[in-house]
N, C-alpha and C. Protein backbone atom coordinates (compact mmCIF):
# COMPACT_ATOMS: atom_id res chain seq x y z
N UNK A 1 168.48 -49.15 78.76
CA UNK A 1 167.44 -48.62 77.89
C UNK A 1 166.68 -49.80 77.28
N UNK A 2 165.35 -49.48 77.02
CA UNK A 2 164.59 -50.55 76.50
C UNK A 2 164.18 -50.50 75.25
N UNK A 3 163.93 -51.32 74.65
CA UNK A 3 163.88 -50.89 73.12
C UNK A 3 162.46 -49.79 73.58
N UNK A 4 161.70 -49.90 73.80
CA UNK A 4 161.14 -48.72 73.65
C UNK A 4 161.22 -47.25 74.25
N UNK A 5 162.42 -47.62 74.94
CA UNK A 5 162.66 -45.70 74.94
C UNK A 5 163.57 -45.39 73.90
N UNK A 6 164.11 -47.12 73.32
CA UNK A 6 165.14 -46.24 72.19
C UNK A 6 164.41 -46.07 71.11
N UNK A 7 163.06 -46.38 70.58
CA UNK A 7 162.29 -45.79 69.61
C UNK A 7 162.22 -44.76 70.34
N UNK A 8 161.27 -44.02 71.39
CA UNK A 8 161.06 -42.87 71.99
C UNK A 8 162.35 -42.00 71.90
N UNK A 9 163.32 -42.53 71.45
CA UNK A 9 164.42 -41.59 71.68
C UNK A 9 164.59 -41.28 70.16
N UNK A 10 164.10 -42.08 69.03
CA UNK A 10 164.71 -42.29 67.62
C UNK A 10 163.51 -41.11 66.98
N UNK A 11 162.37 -41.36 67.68
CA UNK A 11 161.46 -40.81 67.60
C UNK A 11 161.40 -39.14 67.76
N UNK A 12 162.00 -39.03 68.75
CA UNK A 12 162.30 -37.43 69.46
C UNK A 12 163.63 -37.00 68.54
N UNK A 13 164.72 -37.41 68.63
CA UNK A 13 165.70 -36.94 67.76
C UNK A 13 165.21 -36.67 66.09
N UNK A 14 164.23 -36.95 65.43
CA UNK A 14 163.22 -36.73 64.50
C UNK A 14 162.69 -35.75 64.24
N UNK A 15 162.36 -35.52 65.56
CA UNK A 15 161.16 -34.44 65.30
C UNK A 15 159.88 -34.70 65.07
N UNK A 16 159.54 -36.36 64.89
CA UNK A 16 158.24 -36.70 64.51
C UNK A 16 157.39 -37.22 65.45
N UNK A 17 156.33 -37.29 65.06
CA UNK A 17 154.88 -37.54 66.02
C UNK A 17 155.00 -38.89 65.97
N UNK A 18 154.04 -39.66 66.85
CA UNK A 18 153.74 -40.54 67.02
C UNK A 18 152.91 -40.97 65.79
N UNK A 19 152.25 -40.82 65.52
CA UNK A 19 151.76 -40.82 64.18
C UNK A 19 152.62 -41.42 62.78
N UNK A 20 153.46 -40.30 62.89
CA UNK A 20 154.33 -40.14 61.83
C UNK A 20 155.01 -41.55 61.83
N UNK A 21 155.62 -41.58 63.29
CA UNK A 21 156.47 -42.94 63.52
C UNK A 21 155.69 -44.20 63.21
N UNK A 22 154.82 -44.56 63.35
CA UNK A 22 153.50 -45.61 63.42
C UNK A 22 153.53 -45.92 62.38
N UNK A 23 153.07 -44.47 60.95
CA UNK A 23 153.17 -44.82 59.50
C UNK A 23 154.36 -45.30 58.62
N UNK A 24 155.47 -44.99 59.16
CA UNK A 24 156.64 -45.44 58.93
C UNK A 24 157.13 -46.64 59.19
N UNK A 25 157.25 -47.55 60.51
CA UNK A 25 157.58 -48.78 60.92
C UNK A 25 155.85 -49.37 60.42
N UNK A 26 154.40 -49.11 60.42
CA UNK A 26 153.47 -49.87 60.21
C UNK A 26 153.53 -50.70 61.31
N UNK A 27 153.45 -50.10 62.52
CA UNK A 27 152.63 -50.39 63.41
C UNK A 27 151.44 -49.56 63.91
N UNK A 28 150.47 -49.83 64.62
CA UNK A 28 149.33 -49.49 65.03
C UNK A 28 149.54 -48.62 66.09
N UNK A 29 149.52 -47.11 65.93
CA UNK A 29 149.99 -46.04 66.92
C UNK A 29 149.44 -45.78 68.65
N UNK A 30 148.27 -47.30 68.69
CA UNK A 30 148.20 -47.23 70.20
C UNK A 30 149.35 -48.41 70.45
N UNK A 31 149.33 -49.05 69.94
CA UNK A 31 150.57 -50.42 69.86
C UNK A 31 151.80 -49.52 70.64
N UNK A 32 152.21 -48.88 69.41
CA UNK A 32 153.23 -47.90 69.37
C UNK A 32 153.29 -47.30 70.45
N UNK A 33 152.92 -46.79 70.88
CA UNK A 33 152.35 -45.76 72.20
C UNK A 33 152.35 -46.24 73.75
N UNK A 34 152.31 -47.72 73.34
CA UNK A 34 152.06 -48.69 74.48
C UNK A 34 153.60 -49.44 74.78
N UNK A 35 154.43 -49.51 73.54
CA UNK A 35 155.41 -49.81 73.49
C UNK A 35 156.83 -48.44 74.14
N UNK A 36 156.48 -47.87 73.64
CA UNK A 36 157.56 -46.87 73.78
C UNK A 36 156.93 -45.75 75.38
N UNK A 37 155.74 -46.14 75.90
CA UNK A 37 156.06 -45.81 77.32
C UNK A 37 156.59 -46.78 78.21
N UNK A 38 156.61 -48.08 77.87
CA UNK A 38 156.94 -49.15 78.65
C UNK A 38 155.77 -50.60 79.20
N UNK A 39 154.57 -49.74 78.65
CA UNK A 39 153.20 -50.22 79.25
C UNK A 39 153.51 -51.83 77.87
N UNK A 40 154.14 -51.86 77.08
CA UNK A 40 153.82 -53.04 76.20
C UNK A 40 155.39 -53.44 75.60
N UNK A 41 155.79 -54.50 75.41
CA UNK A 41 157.18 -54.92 74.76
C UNK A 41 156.63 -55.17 73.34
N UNK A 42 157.70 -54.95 72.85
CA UNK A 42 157.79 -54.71 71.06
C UNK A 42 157.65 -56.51 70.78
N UNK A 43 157.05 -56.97 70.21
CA UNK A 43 156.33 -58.05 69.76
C UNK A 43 158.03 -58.37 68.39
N UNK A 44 158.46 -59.78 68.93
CA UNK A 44 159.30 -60.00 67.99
C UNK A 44 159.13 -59.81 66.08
N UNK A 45 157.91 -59.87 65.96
CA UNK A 45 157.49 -59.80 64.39
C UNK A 45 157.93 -58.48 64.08
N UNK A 46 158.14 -57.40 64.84
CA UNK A 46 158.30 -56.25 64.70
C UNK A 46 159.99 -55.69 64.04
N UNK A 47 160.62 -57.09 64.40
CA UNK A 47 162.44 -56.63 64.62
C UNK A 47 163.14 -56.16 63.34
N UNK A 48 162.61 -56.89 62.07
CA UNK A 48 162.85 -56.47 61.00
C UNK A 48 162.93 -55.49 60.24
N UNK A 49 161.57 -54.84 60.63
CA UNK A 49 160.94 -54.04 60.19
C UNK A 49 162.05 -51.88 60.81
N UNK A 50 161.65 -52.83 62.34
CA UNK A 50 162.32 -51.62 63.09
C UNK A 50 163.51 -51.36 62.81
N UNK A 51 164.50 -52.64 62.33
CA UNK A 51 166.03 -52.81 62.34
C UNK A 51 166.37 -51.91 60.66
N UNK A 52 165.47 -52.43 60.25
CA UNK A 52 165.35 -51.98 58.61
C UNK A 52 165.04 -50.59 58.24
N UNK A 53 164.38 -49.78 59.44
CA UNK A 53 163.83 -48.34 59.38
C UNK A 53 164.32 -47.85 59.76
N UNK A 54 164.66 -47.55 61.14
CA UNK A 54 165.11 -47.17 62.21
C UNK A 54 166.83 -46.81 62.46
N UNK A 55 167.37 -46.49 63.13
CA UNK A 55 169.08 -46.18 63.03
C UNK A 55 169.90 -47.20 63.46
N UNK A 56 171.08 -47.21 63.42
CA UNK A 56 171.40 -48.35 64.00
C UNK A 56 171.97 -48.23 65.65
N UNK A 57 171.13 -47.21 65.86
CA UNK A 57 171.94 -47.04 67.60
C UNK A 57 170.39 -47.84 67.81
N UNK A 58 168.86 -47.76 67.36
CA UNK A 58 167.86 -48.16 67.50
C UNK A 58 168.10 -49.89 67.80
N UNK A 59 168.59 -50.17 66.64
CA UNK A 59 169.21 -51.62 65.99
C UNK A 59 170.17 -52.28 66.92
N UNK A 60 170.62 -51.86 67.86
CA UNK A 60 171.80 -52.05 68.33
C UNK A 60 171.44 -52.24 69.51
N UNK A 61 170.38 -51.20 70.72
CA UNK A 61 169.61 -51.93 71.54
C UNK A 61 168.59 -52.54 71.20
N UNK A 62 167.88 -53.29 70.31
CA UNK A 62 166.83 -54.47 69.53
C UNK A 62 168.10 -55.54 69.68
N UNK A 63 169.30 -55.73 69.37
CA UNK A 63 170.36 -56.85 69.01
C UNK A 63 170.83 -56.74 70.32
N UNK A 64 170.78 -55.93 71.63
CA UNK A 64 171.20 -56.20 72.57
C UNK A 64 170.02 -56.81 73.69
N UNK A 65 169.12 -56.32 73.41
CA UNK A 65 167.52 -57.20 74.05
C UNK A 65 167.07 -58.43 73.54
N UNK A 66 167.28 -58.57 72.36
CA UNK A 66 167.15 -59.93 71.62
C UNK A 66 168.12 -60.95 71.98
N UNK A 67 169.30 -60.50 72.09
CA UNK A 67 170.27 -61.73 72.24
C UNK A 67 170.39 -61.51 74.08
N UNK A 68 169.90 -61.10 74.90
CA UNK A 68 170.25 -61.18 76.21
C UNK A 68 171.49 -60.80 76.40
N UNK A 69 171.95 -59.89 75.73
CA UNK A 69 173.33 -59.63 75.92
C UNK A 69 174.58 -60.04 75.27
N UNK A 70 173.91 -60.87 74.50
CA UNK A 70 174.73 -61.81 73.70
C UNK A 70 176.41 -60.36 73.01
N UNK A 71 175.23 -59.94 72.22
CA UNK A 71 175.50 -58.79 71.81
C UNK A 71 175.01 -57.26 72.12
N UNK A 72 176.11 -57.00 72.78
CA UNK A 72 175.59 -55.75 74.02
C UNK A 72 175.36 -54.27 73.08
N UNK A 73 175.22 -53.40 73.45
CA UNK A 73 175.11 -52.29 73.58
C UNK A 73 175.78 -51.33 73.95
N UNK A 74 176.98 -51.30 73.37
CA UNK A 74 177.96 -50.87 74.19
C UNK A 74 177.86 -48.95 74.38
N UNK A 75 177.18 -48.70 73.46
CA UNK A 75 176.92 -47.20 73.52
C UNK A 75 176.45 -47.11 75.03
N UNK A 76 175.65 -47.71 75.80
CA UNK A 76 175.00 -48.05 76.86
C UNK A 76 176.11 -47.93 78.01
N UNK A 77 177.05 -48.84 77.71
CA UNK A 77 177.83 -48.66 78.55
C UNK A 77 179.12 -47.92 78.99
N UNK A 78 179.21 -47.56 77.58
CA UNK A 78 180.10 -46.36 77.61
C UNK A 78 179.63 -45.17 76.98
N UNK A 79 179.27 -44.61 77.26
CA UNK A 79 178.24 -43.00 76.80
C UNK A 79 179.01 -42.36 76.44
N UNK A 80 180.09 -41.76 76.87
CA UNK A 80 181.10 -40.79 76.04
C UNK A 80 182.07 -41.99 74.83
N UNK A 81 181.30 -42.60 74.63
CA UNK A 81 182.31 -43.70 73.50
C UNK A 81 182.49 -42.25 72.12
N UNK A 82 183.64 -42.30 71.46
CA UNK A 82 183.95 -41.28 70.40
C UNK A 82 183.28 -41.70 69.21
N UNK A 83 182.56 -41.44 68.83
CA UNK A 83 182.09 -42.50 67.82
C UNK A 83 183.09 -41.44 66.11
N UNK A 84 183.90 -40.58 66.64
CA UNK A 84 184.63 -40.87 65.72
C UNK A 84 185.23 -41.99 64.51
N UNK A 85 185.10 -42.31 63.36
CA UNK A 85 185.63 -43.08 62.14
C UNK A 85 187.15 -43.26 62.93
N UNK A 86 187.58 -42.45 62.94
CA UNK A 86 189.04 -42.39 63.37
C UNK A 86 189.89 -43.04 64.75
N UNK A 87 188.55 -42.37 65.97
CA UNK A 87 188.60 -42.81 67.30
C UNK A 87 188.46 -44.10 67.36
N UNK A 88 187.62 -44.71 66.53
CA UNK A 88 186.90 -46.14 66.70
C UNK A 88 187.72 -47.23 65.54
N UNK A 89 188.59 -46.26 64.80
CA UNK A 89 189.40 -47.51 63.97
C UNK A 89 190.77 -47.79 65.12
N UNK A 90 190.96 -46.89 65.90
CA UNK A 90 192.35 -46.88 66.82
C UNK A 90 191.57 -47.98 68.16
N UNK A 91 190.53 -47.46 68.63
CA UNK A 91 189.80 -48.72 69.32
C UNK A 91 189.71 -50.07 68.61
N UNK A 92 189.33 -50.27 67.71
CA UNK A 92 189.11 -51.38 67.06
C UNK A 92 190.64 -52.49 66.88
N UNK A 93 191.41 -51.52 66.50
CA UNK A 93 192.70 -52.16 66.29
C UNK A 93 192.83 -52.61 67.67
N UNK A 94 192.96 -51.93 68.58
CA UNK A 94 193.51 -52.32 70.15
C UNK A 94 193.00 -53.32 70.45
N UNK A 95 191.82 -54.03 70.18
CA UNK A 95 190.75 -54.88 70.26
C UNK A 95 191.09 -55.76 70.12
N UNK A 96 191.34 -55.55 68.37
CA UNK A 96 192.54 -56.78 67.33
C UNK A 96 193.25 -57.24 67.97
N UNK A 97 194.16 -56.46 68.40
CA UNK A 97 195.73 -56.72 69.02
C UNK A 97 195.37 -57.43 70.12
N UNK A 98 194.28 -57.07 71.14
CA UNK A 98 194.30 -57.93 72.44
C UNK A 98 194.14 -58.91 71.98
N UNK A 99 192.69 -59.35 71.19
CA UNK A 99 192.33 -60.76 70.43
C UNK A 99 193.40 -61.61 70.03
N UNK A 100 194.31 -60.75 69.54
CA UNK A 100 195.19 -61.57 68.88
C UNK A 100 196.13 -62.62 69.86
N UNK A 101 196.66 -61.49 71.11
CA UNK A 101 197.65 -62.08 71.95
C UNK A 101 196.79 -63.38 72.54
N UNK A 102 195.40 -62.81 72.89
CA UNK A 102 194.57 -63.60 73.86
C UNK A 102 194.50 -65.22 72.70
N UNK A 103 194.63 -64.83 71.70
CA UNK A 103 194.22 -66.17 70.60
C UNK A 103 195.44 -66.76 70.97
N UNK A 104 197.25 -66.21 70.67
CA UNK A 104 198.38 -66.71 70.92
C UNK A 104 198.61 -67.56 71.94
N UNK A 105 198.17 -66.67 73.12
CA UNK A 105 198.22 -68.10 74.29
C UNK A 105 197.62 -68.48 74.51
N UNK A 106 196.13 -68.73 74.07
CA UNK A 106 195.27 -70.11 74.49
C UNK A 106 196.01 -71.11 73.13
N UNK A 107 196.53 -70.91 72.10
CA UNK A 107 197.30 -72.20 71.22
C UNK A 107 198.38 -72.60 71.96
N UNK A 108 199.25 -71.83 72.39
CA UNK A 108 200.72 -72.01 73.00
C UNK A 108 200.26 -72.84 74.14
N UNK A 109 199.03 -72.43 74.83
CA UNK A 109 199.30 -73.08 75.98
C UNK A 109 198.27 -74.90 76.07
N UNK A 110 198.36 -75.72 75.55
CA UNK A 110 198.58 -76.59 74.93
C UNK A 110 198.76 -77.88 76.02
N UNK A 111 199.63 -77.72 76.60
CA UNK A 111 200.45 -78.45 77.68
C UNK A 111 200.44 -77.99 78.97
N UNK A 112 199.95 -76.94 79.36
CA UNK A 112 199.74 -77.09 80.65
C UNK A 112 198.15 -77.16 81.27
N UNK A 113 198.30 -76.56 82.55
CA UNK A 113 197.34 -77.11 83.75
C UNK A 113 195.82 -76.50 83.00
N UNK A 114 194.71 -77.44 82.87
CA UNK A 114 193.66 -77.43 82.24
C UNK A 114 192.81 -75.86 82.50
N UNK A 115 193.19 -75.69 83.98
CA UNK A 115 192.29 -74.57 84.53
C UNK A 115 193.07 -73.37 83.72
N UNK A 116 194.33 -73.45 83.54
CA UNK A 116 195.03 -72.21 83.16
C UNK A 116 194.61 -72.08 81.56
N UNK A 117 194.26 -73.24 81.09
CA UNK A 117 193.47 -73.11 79.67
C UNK A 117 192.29 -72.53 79.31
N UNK A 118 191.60 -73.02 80.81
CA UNK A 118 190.23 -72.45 80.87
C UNK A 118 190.31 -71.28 80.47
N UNK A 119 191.04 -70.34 81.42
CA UNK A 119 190.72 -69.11 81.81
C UNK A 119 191.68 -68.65 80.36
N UNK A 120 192.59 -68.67 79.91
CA UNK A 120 192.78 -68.22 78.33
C UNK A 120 191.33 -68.43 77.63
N UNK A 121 190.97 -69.35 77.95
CA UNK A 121 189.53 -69.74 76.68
C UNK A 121 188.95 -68.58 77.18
N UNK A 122 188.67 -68.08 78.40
CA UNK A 122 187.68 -66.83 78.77
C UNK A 122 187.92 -65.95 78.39
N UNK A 123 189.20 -65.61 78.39
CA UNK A 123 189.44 -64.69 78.68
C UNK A 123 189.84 -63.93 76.69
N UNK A 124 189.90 -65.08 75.58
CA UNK A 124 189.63 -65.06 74.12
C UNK A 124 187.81 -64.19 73.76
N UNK A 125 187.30 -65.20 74.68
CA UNK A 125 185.89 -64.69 74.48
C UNK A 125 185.63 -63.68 74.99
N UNK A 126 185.71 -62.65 75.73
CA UNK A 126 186.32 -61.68 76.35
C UNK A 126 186.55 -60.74 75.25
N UNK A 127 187.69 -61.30 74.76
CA UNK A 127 187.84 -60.05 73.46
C UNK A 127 187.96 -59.94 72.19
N UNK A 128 187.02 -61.64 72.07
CA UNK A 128 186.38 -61.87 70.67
C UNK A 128 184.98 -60.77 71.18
N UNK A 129 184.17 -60.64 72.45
CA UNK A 129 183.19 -59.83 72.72
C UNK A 129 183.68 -58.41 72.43
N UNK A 130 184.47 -57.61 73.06
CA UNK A 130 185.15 -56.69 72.72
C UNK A 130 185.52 -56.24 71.36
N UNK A 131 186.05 -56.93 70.98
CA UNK A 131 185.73 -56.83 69.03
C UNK A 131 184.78 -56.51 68.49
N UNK A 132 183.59 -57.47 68.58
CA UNK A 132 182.33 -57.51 68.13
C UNK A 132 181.53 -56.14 68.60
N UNK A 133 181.66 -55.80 69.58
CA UNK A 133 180.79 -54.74 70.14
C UNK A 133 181.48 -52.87 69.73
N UNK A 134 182.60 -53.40 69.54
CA UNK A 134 183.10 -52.26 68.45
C UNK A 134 182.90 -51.75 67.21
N UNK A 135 183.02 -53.21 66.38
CA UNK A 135 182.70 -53.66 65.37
C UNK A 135 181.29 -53.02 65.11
N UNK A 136 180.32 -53.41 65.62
CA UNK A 136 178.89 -53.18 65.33
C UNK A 136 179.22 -51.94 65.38
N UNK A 137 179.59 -51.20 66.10
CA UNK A 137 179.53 -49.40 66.14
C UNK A 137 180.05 -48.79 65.14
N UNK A 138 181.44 -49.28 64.72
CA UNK A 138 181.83 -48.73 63.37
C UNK A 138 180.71 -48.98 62.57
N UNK A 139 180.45 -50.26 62.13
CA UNK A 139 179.37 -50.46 60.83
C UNK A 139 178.60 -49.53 61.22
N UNK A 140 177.61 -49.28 62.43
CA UNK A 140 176.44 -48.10 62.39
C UNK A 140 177.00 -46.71 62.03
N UNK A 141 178.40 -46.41 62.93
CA UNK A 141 178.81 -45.01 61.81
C UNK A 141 179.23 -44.80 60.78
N UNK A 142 180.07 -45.70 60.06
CA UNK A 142 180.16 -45.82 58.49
C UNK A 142 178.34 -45.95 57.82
N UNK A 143 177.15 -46.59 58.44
CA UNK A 143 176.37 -46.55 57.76
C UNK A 143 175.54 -44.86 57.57
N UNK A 144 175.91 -44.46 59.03
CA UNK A 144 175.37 -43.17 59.22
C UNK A 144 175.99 -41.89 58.14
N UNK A 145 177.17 -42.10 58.12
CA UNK A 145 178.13 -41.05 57.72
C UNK A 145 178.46 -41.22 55.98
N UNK A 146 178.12 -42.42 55.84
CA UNK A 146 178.13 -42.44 54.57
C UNK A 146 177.16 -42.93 53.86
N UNK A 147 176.11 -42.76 54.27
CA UNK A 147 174.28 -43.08 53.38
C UNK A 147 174.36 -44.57 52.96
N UNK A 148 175.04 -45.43 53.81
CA UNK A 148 175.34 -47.09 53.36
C UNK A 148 173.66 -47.42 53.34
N UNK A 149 173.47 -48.04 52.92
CA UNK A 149 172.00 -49.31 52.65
C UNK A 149 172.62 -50.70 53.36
N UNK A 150 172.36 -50.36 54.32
CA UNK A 150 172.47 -51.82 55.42
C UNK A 150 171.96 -53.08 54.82
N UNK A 151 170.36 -52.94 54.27
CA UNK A 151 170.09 -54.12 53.76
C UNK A 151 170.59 -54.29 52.72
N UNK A 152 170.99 -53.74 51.61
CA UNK A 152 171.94 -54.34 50.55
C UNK A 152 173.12 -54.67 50.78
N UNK A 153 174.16 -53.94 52.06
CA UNK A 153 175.21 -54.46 51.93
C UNK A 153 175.14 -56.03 52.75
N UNK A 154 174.45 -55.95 53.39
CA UNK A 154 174.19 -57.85 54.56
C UNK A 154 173.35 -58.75 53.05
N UNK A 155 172.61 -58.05 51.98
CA UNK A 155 172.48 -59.54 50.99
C UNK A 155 173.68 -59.36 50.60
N UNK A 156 173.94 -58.29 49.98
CA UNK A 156 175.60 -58.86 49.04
C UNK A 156 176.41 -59.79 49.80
N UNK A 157 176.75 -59.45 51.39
CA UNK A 157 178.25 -60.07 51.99
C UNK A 157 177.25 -61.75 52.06
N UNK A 158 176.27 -61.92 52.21
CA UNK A 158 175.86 -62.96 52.51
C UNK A 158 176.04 -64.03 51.01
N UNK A 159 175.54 -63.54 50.04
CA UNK A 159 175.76 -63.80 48.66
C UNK A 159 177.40 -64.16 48.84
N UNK A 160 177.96 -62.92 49.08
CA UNK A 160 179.33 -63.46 49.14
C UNK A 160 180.54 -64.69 49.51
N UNK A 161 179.45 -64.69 50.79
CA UNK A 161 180.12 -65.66 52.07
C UNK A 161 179.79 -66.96 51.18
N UNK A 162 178.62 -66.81 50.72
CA UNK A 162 177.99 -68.22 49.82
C UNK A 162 178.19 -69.17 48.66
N UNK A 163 179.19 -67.92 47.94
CA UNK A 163 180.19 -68.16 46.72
C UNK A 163 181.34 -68.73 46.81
N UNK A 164 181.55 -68.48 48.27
CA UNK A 164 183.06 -68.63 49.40
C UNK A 164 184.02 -67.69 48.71
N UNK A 165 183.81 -66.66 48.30
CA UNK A 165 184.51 -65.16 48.37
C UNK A 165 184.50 -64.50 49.06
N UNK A 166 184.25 -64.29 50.59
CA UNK A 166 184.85 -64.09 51.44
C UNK A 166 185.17 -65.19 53.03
């Protein structure tokens, strides 16, 4: 999906016009129009704005087009994902737990054959990725399900991180 069918999609699940959408993000509704058939890519000045309005399944392919994958989309790739609170804290843990083992033996292994290090190092990143791409999904349904303010809670934790309290 491209970010502009996932506006076209954020858009339709709405109920609102093109119009409507245009006045809301403050973009220019042929812009708009040009973007979300495919005929034009969403102009980076735009990311803020959209990330800040928009849902975070919207947000989530914008952070998976922006980073090249960096940070995927995993709704994308798994379509029946549960987005259950519940389903996705039992995923998340499993995640943990792999991370964890995968962290255990790339330390343990220390002393042996370089290539066999390698592939621990990959295979960490692997499911430090796996984490992360979970991760983002909980935060979008805790933000959904419980009326969170995304942009206040990313200044506070940032404030936070800055105090070195967390």
């Amino acid at each position: 999906m491209s970010i502009g069918e996932a506006i076209g999609s954020y858009k339709k699940s709405r109920n609102m016009t093109l119009e409507e959408l245009s006045v809301e993000l403050s973009i220019d509704p042929s812009t708009l129009s040009k973007v979300v058939r495919g005929k034009r890519q969403l102009p980076p000045s735009y990311d803020q704005v959209i990330s800040s309005k928009l849902d975070w399944k919207t947000t989530l392919e914008l952070i998976d087009v922006r980073t090249d994958g960096f940070i995927s989309n995993i709704l994308r790739h798994v379509p029946n994902l549960d987005l259950h609170p519940a389903a996705l804290k039992d995923l998340l843990q499993k995640e943990i737990f792999e991370l964890t083992e995968a962290l255990e033996g790339l330390v343990t292994a220390k002393h042996i054959d370089p290539e066999k290090r390698r592939e621990g190092a990959e295979r960490v990143w692997y499911e430090i990725t796996d984490v992360i791409d979970k991760a983002m999904v909980m935060k979008g349904v805790l933000e959904e399900e419980f009326g969170l303010d995304r942009k206040r809670l990313i200044q506070k934790h940032q404030l936070e991180v800055k105090r070195g309290e967390r």
